[in-house]
Each structure stands twice: as structure tokens, then as C-alpha cells.
Protein backbone atom coordinates (compact mmCIF):
# COMPACT_ATOMS: atom_id res chain seq x y z
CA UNK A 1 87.08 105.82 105.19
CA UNK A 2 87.45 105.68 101.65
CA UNK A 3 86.18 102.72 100.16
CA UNK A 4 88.68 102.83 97.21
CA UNK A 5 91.31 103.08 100.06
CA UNK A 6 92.07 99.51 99.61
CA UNK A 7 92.62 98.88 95.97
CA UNK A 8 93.78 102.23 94.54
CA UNK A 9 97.35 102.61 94.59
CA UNK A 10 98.44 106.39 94.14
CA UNK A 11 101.92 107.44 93.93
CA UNK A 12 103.92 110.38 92.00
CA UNK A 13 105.93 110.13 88.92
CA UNK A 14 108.56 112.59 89.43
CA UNK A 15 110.07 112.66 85.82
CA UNK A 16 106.48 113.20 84.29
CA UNK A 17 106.04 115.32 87.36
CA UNK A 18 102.35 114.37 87.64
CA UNK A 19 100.46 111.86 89.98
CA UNK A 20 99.34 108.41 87.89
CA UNK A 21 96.99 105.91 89.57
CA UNK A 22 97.84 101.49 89.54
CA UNK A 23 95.19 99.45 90.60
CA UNK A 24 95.55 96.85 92.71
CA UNK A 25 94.47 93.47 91.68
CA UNK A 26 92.52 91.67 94.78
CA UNK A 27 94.09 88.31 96.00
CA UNK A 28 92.38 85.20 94.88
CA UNK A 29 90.07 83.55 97.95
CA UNK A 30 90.48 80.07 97.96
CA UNK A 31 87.90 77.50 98.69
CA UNK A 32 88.14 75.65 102.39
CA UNK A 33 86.39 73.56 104.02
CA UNK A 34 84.69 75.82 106.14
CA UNK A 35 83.16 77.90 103.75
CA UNK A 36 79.74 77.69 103.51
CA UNK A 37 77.04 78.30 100.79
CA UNK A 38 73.48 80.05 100.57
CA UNK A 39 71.08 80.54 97.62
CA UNK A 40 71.10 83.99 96.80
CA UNK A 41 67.54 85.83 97.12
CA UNK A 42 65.80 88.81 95.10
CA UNK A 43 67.35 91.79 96.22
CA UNK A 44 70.67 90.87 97.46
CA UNK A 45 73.62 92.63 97.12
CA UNK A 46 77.28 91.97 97.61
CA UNK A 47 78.11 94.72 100.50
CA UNK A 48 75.08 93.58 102.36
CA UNK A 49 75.90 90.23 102.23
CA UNK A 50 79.62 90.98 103.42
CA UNK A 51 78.09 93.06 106.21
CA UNK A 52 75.85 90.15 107.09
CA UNK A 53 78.37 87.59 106.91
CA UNK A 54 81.61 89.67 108.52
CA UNK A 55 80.19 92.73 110.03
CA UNK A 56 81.87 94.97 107.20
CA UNK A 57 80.38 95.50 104.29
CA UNK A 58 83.75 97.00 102.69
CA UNK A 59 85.05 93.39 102.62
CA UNK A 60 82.40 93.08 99.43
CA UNK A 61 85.02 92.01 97.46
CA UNK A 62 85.83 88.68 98.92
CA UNK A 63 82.14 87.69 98.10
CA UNK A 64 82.69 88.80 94.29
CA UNK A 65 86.13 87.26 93.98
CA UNK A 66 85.02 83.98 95.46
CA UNK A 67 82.00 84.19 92.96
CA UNK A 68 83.54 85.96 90.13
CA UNK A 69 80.66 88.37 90.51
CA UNK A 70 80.53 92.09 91.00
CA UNK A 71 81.61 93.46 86.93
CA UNK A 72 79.72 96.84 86.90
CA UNK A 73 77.40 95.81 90.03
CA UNK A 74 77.07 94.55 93.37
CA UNK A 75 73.41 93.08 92.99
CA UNK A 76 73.70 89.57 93.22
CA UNK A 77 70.80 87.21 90.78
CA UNK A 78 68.53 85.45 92.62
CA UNK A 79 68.56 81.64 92.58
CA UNK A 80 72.36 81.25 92.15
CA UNK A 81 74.18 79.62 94.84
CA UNK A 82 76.75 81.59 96.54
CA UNK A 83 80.11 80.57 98.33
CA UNK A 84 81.15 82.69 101.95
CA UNK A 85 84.12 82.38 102.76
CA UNK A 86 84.98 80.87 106.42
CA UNK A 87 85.97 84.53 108.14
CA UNK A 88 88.94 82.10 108.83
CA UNK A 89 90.19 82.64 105.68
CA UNK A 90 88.48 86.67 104.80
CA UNK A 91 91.69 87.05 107.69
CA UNK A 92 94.09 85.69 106.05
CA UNK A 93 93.20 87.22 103.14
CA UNK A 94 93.61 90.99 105.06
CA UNK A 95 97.12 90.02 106.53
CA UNK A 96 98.10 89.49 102.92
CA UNK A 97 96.72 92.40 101.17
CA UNK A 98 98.18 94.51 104.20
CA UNK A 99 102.15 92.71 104.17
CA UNK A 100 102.00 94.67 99.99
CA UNK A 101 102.12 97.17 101.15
């Protein structure tokens, strides 16, 4: 599985006659009251803390959109105090991304 699979949208412009690439903004995750919140630790990273958290570390994502982390890398700084989303909501968020398309 491609882990671009998810957020690159290919398709083919037939009067340029050549394939162009749109990328898919993620859908914002929402705070609830079920989320809960750890203090991030030397060495952690966002896909390990998704596959921690929900058992797939492809959902990395969530964990930067909820944070606004993840620009250029998925290390996480230590000391700063992280929101996870409930897995409540990292489903709803999945039904949505999947009724786009």
C-alpha cells in the first residue's frame, strides 16, 4: 500500500493530453471530549505514535493535523503536550475522506 494513496489525487487531462497531480487537503480533526493528551518524549515520532494509539501508523496524519505538526518531519519535540484523538472520531474522520471520493 502506497502511503501517498490517500492524499494524492491523480487523474488525466485529456486536452493537455498529459497526467497532472491535485493534492488533497486532509479534513480538519476536531477536538472531543474523549480525546486524550500525553507529553511527548525524546524520540517520538508521528507514525509511531499513530501506530501506538490506532494500530496504523498510516493514520499519522490525524496526529499532525490535530497538532499542526508534521511540516517537513514526523519527529515530534519532546516536552510538548500532544492531543490523540478519541479513535471515535480518527473513524469518522475515514468515512469522510472515503464519501470524496
Amino acid at each position: 500500500m502506497n502511503r501517498y494513496e490517500d492524499i494524492i489525487d491523480k487523474k488525466l487531462d485529456l486536452k493537455k493530453k498529459r497526467r497532472t497531480h491535485m493534492s488533497a487537503l486532509p479534513p480538519k480533526v476536531e477536538a472531543s471530549d474523549q480525546d486524550y493528551y500525553i507529553i511527548a518524549r525524546e524520540g517520538d515520532r508521528l507514525d509511531n505514535l499513530a501506530y501506538e494509539y490506532y494500530e496504523d501508523s498510516s493514520q499519522w496524519w490525524v496526529l499532525a493535523q490535530a497538532n499542526h505538526l508534521g511540516k517537513g518531519t514526523l519527529i515530534v519535540p519532546a516536552g510538548i503536550r500532544l492531543r490523540i484523538p478519541a479513535k471515535r472520531e480518527l473513524h469518522a474522520l475515514l468515512k469522510m475522506k472515503q464519501a470524496e471520493r
